[in-house]
Protein backbone atom coordinates (compact mmCIF):
# COMPACT_ATOMS: atom_id res chain seq x y z
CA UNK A 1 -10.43 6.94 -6.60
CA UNK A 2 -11.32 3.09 -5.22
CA UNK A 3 -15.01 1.84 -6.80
CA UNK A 4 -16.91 1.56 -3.92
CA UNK A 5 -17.46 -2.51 -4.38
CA UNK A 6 -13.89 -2.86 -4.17
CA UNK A 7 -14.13 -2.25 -0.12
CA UNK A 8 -17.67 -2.46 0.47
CA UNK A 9 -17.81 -6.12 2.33
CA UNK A 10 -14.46 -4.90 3.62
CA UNK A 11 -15.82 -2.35 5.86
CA UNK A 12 -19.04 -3.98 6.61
CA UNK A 13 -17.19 -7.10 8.00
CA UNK A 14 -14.90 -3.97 10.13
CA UNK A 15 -18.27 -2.68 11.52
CA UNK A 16 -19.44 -6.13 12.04
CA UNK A 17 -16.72 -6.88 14.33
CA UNK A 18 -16.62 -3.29 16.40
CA UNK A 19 -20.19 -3.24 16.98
CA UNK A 20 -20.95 -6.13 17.04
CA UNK A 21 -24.87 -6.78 19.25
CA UNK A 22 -24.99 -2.80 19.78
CA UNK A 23 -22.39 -0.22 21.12
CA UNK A 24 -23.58 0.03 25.06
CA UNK A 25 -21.84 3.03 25.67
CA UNK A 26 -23.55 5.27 23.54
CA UNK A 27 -26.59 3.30 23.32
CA UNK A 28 -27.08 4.12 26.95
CA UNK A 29 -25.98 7.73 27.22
CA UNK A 30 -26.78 9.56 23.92
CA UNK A 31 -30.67 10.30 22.81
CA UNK A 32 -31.71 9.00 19.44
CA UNK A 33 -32.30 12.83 18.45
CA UNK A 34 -28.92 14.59 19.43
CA UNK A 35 -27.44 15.94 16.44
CA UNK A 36 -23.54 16.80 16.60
CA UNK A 37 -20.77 18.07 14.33
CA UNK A 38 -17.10 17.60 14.49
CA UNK A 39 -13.88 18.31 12.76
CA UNK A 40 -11.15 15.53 11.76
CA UNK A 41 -8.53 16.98 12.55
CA UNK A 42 -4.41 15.94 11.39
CA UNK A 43 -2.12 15.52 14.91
CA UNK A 44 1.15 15.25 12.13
CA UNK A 45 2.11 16.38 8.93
CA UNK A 46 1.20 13.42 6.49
CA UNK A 47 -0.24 12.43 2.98
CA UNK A 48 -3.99 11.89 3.12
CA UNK A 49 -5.82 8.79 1.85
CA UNK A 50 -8.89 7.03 1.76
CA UNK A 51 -11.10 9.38 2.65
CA UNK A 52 -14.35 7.95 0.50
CA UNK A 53 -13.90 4.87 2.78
CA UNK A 54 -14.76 7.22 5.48
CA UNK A 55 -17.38 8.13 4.09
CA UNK A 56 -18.98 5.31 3.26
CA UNK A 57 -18.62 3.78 6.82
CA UNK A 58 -20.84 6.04 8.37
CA UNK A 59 -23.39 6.22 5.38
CA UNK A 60 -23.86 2.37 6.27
CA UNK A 61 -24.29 3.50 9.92
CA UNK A 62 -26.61 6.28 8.92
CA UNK A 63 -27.18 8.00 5.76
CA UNK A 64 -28.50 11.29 7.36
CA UNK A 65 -24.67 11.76 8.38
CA UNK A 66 -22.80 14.40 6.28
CA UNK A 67 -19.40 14.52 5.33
CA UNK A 68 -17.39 17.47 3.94
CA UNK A 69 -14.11 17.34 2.75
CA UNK A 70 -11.22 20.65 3.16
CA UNK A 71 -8.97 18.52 1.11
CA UNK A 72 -8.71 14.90 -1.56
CA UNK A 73 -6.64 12.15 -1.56
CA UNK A 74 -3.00 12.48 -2.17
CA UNK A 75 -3.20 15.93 -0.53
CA UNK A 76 -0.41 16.86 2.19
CA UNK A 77 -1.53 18.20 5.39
CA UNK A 78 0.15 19.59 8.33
CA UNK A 79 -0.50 19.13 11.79
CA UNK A 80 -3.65 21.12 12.71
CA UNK A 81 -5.28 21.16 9.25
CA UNK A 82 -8.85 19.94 9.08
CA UNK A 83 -9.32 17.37 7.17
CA UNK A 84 -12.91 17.16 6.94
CA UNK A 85 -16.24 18.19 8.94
CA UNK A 86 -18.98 15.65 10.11
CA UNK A 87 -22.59 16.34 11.16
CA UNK A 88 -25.72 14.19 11.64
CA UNK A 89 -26.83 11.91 14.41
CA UNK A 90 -24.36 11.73 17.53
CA UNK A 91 -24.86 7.92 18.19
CA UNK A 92 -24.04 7.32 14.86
CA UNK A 93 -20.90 9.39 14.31
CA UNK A 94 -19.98 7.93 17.48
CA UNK A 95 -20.56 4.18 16.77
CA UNK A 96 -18.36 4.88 13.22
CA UNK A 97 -15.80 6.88 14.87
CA UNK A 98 -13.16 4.18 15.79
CA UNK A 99 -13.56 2.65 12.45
CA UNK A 100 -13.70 5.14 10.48
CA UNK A 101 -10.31 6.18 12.06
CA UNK A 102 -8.82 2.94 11.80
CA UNK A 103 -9.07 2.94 8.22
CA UNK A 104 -7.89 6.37 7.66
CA UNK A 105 -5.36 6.14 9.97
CA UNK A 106 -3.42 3.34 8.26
CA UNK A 107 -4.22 4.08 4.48
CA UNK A 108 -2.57 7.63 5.32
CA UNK A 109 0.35 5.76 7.17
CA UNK A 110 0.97 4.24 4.06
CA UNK A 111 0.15 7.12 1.83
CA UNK A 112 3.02 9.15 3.38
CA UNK A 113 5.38 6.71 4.17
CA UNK A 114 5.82 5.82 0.19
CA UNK A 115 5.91 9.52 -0.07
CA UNK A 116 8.76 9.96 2.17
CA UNK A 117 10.73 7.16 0.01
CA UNK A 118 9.28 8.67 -3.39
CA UNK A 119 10.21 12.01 -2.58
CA UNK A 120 14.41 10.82 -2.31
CA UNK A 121 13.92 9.87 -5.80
CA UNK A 122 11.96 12.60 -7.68
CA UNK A 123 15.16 13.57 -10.05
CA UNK A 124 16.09 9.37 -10.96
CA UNK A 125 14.37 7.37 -13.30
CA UNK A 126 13.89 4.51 -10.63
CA UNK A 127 10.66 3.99 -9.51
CA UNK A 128 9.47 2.63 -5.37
CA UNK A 129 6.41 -0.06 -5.76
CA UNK A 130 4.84 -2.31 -3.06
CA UNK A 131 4.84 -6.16 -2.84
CA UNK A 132 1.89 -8.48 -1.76
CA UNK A 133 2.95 -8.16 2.01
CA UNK A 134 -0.59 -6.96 3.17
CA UNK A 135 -2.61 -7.04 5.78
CA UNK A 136 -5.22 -9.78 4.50
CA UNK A 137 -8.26 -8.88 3.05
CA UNK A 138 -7.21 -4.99 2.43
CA UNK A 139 -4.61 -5.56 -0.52
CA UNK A 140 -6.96 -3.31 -2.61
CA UNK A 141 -7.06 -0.55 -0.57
CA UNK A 142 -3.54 -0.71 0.53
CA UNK A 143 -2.01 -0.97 -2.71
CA UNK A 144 -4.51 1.84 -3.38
CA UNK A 145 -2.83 3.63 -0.42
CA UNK A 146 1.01 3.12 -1.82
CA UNK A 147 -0.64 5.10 -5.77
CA UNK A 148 -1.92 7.65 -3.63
CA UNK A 149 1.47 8.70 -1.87
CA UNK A 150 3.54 8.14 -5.64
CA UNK A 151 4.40 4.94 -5.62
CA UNK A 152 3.40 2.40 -8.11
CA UNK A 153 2.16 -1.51 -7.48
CA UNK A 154 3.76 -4.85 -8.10
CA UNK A 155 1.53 -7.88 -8.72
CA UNK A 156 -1.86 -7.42 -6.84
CA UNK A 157 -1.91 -11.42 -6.49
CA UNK A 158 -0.43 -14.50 -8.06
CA UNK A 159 -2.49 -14.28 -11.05
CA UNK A 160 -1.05 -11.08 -12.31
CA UNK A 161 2.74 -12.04 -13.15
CA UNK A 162 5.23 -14.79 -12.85
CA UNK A 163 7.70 -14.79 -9.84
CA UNK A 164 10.40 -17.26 -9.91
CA UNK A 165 11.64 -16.94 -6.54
CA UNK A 166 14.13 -19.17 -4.78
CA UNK A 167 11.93 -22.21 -3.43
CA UNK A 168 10.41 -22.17 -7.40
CA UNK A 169 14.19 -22.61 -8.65
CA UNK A 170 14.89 -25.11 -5.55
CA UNK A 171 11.74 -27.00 -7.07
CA UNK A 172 12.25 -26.63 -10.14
CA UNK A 173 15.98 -27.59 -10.17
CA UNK A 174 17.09 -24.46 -12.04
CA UNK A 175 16.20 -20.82 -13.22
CA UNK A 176 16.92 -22.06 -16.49
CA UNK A 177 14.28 -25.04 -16.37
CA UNK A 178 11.65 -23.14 -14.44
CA UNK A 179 11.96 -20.48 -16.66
CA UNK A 180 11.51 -22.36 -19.30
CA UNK A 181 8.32 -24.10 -18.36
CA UNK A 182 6.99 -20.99 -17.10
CA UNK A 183 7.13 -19.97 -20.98
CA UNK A 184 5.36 -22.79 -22.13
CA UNK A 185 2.35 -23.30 -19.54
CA UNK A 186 1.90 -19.40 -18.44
CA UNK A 187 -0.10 -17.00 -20.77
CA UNK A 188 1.94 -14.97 -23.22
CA UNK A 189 0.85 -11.66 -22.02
CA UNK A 190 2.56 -12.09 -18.77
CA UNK A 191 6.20 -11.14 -18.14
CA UNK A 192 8.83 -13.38 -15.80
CA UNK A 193 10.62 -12.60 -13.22
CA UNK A 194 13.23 -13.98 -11.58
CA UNK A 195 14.70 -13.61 -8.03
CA UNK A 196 19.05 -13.53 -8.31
CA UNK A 197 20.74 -13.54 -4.81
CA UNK A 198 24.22 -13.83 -7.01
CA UNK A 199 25.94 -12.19 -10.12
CA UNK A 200 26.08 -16.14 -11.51
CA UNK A 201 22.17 -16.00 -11.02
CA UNK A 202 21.86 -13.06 -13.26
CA UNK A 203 24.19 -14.66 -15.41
CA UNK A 204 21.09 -17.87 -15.36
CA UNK A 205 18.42 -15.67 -15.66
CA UNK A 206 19.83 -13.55 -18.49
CA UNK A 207 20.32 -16.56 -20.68
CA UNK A 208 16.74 -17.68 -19.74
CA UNK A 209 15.45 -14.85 -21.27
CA UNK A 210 14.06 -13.00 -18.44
CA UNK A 211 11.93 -10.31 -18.78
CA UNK A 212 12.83 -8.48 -15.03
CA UNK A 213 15.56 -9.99 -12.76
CA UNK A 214 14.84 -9.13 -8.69
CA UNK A 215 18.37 -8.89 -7.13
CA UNK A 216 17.36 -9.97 -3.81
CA UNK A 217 19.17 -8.93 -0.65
CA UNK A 218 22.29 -7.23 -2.61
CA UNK A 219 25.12 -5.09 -1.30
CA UNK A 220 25.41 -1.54 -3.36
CA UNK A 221 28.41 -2.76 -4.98
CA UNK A 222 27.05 -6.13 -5.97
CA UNK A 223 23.96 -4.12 -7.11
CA UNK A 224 26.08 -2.11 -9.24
CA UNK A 225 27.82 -4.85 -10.92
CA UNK A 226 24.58 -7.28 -11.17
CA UNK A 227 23.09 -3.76 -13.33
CA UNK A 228 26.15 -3.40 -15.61
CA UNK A 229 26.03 -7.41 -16.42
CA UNK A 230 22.08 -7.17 -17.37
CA UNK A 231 23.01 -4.23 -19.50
CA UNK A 232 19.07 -3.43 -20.11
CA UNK A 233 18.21 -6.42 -21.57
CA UNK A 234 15.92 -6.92 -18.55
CA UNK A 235 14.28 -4.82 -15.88
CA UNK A 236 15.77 -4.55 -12.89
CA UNK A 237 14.62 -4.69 -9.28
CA UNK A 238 16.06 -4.11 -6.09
CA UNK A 239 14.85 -5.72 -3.33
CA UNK A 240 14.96 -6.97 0.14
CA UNK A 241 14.69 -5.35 3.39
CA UNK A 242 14.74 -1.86 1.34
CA UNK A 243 13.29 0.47 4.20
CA UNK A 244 16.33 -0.14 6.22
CA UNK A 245 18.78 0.51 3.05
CA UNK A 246 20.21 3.95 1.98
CA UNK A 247 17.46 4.04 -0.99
CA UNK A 248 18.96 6.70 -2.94
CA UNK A 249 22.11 5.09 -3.11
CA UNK A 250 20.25 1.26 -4.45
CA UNK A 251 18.45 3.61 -6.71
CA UNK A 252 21.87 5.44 -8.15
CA UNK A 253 23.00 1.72 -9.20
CA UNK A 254 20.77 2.04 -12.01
CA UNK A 255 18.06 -0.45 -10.87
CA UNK A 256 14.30 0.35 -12.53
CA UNK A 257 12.86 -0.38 -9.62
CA UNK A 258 12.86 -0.66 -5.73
CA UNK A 259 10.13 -3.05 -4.08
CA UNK A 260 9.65 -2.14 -0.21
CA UNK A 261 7.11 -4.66 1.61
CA UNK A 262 7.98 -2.32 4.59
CA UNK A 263 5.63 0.06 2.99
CA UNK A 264 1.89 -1.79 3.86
CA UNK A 265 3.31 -4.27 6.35
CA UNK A 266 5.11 -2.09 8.76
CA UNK A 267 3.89 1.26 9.07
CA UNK A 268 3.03 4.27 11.77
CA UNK A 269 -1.06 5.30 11.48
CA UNK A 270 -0.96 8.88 10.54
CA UNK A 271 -2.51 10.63 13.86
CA UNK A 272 -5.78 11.81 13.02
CA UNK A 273 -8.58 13.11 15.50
CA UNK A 274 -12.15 13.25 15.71
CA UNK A 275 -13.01 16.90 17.69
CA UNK A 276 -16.87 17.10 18.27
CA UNK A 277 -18.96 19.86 19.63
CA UNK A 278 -22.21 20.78 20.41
């Protein structure tokens, strides 16, 4: 479960922007005293997240709205399942609505699409995990998201790890220089990684004394080689345009892990609907 301060200004700055100077609409058509409930209500099977973020967008619109939940987080729900009831103040269910939705929407698109790629490995020891290709500003929540359908996370942000990628090594002149000053400047606690596009890279970054090698953008069979040369003296990790790979068959080269940016930067909102009534 997210801390509530992790997403608090998120949402605010959301609501900020939909309301804006007043919703007209319901402003206009809907007394102050109407009271309403309503189901949400799943349109597709899917893995549900972020519901306390719900939540918490319409207790900032109104705190006399009340929220039940049929399921938690992580839950899987089929098409037709309520997801969770809503009663209080129409104008302010209403003004939250599209919000509200937005958020769940996505963090459940998320939710079950790592699921979906989780799922293909649940008998290998190789594990999916997320990258830092978010949508700005909702890393937390998103990375949250990827937990919640059984993935795990990469670095949350470039304080968390080092990441020799190619431009570092272009920079630097060499995996085994950049490596190298990467040991003597970054804190000890902190592993290094290196991006390989070749079995000669691995080669570089095995005798840099790598802690985890990415093998970016690798055929299966270049894969499988690239594992066999680290022999386990580093971590391994697959990546580069992963969602569109055969992932079962990247994991069954042996890799540790699989990093998917596919999985919070290009994604399908789960279909989810608000039904009022009377």
């Amino acid at each position: 479960m997210l801390r509530p301060e992790t997403y608090e200004d998120i949402v605010k700055l959301a609501l900020k922007e939909d309301i804006a100077n007043g919703d007209i609409t319901t402003n206009s058509t809907i007394p102050d005293d109407k009271q309403m409930e309503g189901k949400f209500v799943a349109k597709q099977e899917g893995i549900i997240c972020g519901l306390d973020v719900m939540e918490r967008i319409f207790q900032i619109i109104d705190q006399t709205i009340q929220m039940k939940f049929m399921v938690v987080d992580g839950a899987q729900v089929e098409k037709g399942d309520i997801i969770a009831t809503i009663s209080g103040p129409a104008a302010g269910i209403l003004i939250g609505e599209r919000t509200a939705l937005n958020f769940l929407q996505r963090l459940c698109g998320i939710a079950t699409k790592t699921h979906k790629f989780a799922r293909l490995l649940h008998d290998i020891d190789t594990f999916i995990i997320d990258t830092r290709k978010t949508t700005p500003g909702h890393r937390m929540l998103e990375k949250y998201a990827v937990l919640t359908g059984g993935g795990k996370n990469h670095r949350f942000n470039l304080s968390d790890g080092v990441l020799i990628k190619d431009n570092h090594i272009a920079s630097a002149g060499s995996i085994a220089t950049a490596v190298e000053a990467a040991r003597k400047k970054a804190p000890h606690t902190l592993k290094i990684e290196v991006e390989v596009e070749s079995l000669d890279q691995v080669s570089q970054a095995l005798e840099a004394g790598a802690d985890i090698i990415m093998l970016d953008n690798m055929s299966i069979e270049m894969m499988e080689k690239a594992v066999k040369l680290i022999d386990k003296k580093a971590l391994t990790e697959a990546s580069g345009n992963m969602d569109q790979k055969d992932i079962r068959k990247v994991a069954e080269t042996g890799v540790d892990f699989i990093s998917i940016g596919g999985l919070t930067h290009t994604i399908t909102a789960l279909d989810i609907s608000l039904r009022l009534s009377q």
